[in-house]
N, C-alpha and C. Protein backbone atom coordinates (compact mmCIF):
# COMPACT_ATOMS: atom_id res chain seq x y z
N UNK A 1 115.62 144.85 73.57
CA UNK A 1 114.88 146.12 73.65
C UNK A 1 113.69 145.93 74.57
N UNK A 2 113.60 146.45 75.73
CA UNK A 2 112.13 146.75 76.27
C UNK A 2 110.98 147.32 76.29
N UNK A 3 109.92 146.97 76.76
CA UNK A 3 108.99 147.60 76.44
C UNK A 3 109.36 149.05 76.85
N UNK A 4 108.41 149.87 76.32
CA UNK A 4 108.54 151.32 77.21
C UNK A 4 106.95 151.58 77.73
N UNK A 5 106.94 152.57 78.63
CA UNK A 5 105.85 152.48 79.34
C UNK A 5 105.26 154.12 79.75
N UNK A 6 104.22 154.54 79.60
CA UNK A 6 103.92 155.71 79.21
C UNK A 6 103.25 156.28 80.67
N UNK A 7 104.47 157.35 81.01
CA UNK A 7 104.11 157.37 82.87
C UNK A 7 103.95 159.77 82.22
N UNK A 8 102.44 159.54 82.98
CA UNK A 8 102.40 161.20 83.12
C UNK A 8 102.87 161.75 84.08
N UNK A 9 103.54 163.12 83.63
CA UNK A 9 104.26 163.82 84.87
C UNK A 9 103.56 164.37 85.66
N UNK A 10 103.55 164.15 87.20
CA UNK A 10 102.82 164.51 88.03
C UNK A 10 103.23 166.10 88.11
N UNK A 11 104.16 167.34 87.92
CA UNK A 11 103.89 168.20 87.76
C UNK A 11 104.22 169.06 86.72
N UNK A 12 103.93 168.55 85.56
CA UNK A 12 103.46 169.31 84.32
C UNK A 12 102.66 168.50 83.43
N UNK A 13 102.16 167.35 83.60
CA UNK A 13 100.83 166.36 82.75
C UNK A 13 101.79 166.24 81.29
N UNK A 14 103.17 166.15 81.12
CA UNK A 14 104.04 165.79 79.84
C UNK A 14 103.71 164.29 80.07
N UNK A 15 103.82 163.67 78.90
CA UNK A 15 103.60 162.24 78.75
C UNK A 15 105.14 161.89 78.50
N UNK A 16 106.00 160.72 79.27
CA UNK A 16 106.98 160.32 79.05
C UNK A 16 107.05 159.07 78.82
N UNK A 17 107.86 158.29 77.94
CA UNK A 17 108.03 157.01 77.47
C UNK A 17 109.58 156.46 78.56
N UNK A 18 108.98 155.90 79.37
CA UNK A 18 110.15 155.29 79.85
C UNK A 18 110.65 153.61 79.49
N UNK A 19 111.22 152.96 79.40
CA UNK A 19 111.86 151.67 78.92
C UNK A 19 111.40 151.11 80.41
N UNK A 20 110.50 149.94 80.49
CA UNK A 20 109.90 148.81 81.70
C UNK A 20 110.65 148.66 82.68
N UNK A 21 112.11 148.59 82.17
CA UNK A 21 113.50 147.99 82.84
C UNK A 21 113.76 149.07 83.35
N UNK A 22 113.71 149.85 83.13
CA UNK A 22 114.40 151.75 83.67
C UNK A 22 113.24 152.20 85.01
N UNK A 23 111.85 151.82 85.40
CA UNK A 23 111.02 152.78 85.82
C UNK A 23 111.54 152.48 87.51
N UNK A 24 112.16 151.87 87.81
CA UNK A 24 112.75 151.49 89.13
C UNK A 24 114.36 152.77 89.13
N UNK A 25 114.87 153.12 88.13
CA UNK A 25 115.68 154.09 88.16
C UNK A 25 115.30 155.67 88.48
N UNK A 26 114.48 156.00 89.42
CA UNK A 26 114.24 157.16 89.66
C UNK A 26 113.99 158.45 88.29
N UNK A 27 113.09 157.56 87.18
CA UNK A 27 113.23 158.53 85.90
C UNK A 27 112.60 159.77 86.39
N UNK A 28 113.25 161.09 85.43
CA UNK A 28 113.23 162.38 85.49
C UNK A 28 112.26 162.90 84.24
N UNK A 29 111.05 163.58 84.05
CA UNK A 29 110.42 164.09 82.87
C UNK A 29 111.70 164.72 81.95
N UNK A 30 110.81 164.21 80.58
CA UNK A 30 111.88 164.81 79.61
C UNK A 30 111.34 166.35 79.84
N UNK A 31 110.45 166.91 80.19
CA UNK A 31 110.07 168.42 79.69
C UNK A 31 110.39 169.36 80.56
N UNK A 32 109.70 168.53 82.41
CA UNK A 32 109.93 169.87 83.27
C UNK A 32 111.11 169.27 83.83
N UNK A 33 112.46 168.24 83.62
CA UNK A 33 112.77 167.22 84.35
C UNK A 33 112.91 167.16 86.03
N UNK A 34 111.60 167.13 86.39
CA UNK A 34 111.10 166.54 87.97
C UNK A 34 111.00 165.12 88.13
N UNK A 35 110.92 164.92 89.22
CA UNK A 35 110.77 163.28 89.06
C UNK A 35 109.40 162.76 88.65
N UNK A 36 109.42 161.49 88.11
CA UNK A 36 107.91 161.05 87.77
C UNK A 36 107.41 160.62 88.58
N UNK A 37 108.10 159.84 89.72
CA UNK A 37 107.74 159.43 91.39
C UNK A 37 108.29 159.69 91.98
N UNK A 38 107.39 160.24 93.15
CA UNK A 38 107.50 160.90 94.12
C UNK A 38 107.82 160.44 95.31
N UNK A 39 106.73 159.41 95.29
CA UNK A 39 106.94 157.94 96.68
C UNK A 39 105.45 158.93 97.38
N UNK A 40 104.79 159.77 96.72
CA UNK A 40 103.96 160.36 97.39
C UNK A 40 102.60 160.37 96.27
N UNK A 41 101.59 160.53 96.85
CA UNK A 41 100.49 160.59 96.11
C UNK A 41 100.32 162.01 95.27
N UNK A 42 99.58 161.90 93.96
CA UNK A 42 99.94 163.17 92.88
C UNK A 42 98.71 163.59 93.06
N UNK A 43 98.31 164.62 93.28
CA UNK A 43 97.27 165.95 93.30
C UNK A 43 96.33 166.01 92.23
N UNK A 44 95.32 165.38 91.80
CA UNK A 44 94.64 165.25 90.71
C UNK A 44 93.13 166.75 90.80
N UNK A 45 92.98 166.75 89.14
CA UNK A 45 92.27 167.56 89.18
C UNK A 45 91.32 167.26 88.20
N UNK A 46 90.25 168.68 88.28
CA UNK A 46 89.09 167.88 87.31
C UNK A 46 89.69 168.68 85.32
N UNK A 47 91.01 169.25 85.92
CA UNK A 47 91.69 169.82 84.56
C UNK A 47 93.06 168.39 84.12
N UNK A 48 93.51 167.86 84.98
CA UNK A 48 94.06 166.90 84.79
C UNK A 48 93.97 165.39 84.73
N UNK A 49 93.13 165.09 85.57
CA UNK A 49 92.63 163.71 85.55
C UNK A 49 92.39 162.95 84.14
N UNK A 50 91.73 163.48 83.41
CA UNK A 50 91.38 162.87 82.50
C UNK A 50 92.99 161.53 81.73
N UNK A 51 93.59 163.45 81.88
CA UNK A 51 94.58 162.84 80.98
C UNK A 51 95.62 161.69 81.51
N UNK A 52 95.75 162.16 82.96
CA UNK A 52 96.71 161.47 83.95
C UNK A 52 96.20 159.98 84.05
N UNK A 53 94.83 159.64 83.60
CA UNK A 53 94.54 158.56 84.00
C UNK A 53 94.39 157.74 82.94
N UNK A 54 94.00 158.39 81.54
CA UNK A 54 94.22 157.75 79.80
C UNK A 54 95.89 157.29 79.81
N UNK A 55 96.75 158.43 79.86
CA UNK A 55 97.89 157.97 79.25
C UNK A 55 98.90 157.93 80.01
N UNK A 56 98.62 156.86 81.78
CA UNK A 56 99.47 156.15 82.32
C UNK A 56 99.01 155.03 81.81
N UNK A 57 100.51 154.36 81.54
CA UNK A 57 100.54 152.76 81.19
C UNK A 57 100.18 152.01 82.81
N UNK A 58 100.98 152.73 83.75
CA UNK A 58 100.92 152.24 84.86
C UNK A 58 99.53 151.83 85.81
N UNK A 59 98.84 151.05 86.23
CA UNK A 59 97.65 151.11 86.95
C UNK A 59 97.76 152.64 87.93
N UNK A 60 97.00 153.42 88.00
CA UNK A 60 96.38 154.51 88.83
C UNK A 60 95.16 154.26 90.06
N UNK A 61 95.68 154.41 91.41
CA UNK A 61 94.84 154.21 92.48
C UNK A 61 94.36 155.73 92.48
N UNK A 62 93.28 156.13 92.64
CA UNK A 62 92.62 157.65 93.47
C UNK A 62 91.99 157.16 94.17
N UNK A 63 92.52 157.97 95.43
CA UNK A 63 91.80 158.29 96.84
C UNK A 63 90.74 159.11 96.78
N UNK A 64 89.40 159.35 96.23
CA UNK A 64 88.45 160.21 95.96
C UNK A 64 88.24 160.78 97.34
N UNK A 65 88.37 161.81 98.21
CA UNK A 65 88.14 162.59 99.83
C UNK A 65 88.10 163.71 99.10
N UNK A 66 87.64 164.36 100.89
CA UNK A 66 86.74 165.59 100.98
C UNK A 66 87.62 166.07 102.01
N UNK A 67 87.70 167.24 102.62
CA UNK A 67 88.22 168.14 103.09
C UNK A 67 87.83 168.02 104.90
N UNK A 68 86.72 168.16 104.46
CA UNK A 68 85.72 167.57 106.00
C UNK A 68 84.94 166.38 106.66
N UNK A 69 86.23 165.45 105.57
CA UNK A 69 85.88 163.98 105.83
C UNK A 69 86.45 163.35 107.00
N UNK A 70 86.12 163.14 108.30
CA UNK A 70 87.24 162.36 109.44
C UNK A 70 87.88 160.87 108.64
N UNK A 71 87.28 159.80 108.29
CA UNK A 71 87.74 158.61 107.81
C UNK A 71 88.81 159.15 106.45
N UNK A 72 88.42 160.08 105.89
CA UNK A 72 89.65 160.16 104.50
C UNK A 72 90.81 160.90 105.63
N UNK A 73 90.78 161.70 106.12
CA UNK A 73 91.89 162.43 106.90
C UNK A 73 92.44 161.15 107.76
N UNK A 74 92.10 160.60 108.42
CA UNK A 74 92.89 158.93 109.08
C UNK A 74 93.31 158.59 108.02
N UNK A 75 92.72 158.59 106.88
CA UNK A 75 92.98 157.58 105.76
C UNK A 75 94.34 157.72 105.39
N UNK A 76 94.65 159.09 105.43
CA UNK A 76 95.49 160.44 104.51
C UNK A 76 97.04 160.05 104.50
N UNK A 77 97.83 159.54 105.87
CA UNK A 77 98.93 158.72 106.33
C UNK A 77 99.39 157.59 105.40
N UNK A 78 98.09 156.51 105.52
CA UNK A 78 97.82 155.33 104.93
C UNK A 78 98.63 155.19 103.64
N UNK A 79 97.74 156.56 102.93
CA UNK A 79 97.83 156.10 101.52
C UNK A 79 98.80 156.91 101.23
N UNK A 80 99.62 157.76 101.70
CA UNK A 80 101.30 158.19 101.26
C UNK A 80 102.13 157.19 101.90
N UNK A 81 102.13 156.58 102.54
CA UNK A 81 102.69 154.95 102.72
C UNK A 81 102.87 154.13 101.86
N UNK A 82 101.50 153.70 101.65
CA UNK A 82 101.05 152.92 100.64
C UNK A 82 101.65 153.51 99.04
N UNK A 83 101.60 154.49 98.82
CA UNK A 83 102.48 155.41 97.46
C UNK A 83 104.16 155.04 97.61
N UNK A 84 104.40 155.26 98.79
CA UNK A 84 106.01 155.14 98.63
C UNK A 84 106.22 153.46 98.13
N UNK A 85 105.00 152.65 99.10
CA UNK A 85 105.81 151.38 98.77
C UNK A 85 105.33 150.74 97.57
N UNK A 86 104.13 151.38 96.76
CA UNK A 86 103.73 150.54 95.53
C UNK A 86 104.52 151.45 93.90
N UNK A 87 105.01 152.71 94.00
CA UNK A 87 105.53 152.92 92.94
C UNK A 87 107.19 152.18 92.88
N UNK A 88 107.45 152.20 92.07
CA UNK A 88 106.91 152.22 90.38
C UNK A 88 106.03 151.79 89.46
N UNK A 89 105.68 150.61 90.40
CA UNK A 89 104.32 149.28 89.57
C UNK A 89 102.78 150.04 89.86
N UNK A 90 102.71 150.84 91.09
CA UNK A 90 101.27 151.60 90.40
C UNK A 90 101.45 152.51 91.33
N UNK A 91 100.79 153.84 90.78
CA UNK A 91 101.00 155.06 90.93
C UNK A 91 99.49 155.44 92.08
N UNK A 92 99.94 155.86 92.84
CA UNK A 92 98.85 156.65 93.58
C UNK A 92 98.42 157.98 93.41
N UNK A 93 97.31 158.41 93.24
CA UNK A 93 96.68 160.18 93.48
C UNK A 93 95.41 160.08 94.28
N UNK A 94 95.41 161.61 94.37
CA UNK A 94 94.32 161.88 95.36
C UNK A 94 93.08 163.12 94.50
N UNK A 95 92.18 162.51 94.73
CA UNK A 95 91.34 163.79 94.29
C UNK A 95 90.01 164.53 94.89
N UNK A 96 90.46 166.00 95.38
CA UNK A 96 89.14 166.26 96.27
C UNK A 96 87.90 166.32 95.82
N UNK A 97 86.84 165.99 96.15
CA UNK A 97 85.53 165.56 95.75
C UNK A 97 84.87 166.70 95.67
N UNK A 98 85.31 168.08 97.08
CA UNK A 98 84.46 169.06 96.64
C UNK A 98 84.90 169.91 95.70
N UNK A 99 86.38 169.84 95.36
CA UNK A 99 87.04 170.94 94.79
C UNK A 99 87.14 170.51 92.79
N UNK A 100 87.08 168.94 92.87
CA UNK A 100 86.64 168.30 91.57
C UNK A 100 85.59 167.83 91.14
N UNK A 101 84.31 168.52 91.58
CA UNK A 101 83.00 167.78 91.64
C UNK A 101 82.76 167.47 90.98
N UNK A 102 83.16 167.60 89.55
CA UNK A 102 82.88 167.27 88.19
C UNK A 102 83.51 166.20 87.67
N UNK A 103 84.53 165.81 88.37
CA UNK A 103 85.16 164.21 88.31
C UNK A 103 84.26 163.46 89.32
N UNK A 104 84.38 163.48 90.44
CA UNK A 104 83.79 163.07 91.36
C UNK A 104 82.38 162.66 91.08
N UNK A 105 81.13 163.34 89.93
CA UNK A 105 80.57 163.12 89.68
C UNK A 105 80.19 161.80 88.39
N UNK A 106 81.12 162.65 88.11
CA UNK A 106 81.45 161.52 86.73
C UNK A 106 81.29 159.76 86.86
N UNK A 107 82.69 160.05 87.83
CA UNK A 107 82.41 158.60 88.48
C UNK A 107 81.61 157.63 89.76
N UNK A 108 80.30 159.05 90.22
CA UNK A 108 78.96 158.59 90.67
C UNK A 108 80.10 158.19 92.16
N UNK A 109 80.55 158.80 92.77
CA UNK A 109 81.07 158.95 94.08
C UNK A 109 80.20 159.32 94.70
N UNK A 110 79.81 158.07 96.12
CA UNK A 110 78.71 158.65 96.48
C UNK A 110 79.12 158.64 98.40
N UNK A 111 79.94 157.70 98.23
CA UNK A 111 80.64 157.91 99.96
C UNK A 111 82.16 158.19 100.00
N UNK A 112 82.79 158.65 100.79
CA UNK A 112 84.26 158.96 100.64
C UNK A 112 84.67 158.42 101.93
N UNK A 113 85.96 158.06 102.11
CA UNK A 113 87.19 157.97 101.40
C UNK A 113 86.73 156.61 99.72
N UNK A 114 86.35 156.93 99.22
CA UNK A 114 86.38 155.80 98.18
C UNK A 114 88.30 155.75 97.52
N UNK A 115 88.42 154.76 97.02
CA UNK A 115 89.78 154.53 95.74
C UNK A 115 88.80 153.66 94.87
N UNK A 116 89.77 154.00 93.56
CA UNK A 116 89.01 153.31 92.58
C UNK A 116 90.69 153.45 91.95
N UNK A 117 90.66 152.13 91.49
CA UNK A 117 92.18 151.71 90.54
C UNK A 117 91.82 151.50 88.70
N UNK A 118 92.70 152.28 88.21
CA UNK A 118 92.08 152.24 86.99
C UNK A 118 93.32 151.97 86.49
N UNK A 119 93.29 151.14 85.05
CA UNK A 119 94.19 150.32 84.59
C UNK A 119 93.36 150.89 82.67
N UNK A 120 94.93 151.38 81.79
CA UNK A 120 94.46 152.06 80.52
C UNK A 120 93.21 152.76 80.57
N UNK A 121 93.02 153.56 81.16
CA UNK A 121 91.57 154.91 81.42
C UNK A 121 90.56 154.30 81.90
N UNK A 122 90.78 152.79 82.28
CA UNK A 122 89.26 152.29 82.80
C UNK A 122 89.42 152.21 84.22
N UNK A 123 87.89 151.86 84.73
CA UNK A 123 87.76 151.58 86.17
C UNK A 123 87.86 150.29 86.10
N UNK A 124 88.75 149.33 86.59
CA UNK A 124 88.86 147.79 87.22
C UNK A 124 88.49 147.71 88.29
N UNK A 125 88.63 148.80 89.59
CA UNK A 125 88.09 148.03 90.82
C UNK A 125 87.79 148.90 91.89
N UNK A 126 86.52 149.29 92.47
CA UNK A 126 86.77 150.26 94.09
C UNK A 126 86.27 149.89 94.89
N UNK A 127 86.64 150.47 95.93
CA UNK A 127 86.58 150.47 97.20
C UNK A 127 86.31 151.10 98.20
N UNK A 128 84.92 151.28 98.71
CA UNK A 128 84.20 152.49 99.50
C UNK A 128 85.16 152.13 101.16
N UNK A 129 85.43 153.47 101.98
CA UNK A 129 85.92 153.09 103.12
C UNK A 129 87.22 153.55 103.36
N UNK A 130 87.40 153.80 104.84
CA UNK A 130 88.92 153.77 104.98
C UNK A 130 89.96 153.28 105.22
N UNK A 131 90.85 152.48 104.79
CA UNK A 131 91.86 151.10 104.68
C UNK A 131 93.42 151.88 105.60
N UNK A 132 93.84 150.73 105.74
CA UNK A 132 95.47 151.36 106.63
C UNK A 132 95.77 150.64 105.28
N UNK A 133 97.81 151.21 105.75
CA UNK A 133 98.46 150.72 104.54
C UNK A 133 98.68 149.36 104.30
N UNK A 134 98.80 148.54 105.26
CA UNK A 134 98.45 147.24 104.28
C UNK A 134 97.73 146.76 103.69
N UNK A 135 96.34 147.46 103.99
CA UNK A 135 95.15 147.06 103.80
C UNK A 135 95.33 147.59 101.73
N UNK A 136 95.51 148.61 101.96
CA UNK A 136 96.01 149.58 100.43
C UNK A 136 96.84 149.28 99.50
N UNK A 137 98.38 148.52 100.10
CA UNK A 137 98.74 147.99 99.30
C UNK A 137 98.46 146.34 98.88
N UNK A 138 97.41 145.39 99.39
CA UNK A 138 97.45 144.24 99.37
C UNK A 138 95.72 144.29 98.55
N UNK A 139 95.51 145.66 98.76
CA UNK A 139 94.11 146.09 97.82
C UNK A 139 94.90 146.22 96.13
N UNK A 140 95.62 147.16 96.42
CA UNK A 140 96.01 147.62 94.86
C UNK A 140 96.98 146.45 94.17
N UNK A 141 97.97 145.80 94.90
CA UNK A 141 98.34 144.42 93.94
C UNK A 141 97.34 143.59 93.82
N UNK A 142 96.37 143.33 94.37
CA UNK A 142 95.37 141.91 93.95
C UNK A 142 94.45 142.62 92.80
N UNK A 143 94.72 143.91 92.74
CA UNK A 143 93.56 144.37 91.41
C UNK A 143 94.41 144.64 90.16
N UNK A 144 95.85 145.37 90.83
CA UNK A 144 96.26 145.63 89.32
C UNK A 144 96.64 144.64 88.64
């Protein structure tokens, strides 16, 4: 029996229990059944975050950017790259700083493009700046 592993649906925030051994099988939500990965970064908000980031088992990277940021827009390529090649083992999102200011604040964001990788609802590790994709994925395995 394997572990199972508690991945939120990027578009309806259902919490799904998938089996460790299965999350490389393209799993489907039990509720809205969409996929749980995308290979693309998930759209975070200051109505969803909370939860998306408590009850993934999986480590969570956010790209914290702004709209009228030049370095997060270069960045922007990078890190849907970097999403295709690090899920299933950790999940990427993005969250806009002006449109979530109330997350953004929360976690005292004070330059952007920041990521910050959070592992069971905590912050383990960030990173002010804008990274290419190797730079992103050789960031997010040495932290998660």
């Amino acid at each position: 029996m394997s572990n199972k592993k508690h991945i939120v649906c990027p578009h309806c925030t259902a919490t799904n229990a998938i089996p460790e051994d299965r999350l490389a099988d393209k799993p489907k939500c039990g509720k809205c059944k969409k996929p749980l990965f995308t290979g693309h970064p998930v759209e975070l908000t200051d109505q969803n975050f909370a939860k998306f980031i408590a009850k993934s088992d999986v480590p969570v990277v956010v790209d914290f950017w702004a709209e009228w940021c030049g370095p997060c827009k270069m960045m922007a390529p990078a890190f849907a790259e970097a999403s295709a090649q690090l899920e299933p083992n950790v999940i990427l999102a993005k969250l806009n700083t002006e449109v979530a200011q109330q997350t953004a604040a929360q976690f005292g964001i004070r330059s952007i493009p920041s990521i910050i990788l959070f592992k069971n609802g905590k912050e383990v590790s960030r990173q002010a700046g804008a990274l290419n994709t190797q730079q992103i994925v050789q960031w997010a395995n040495a932290n998660a």
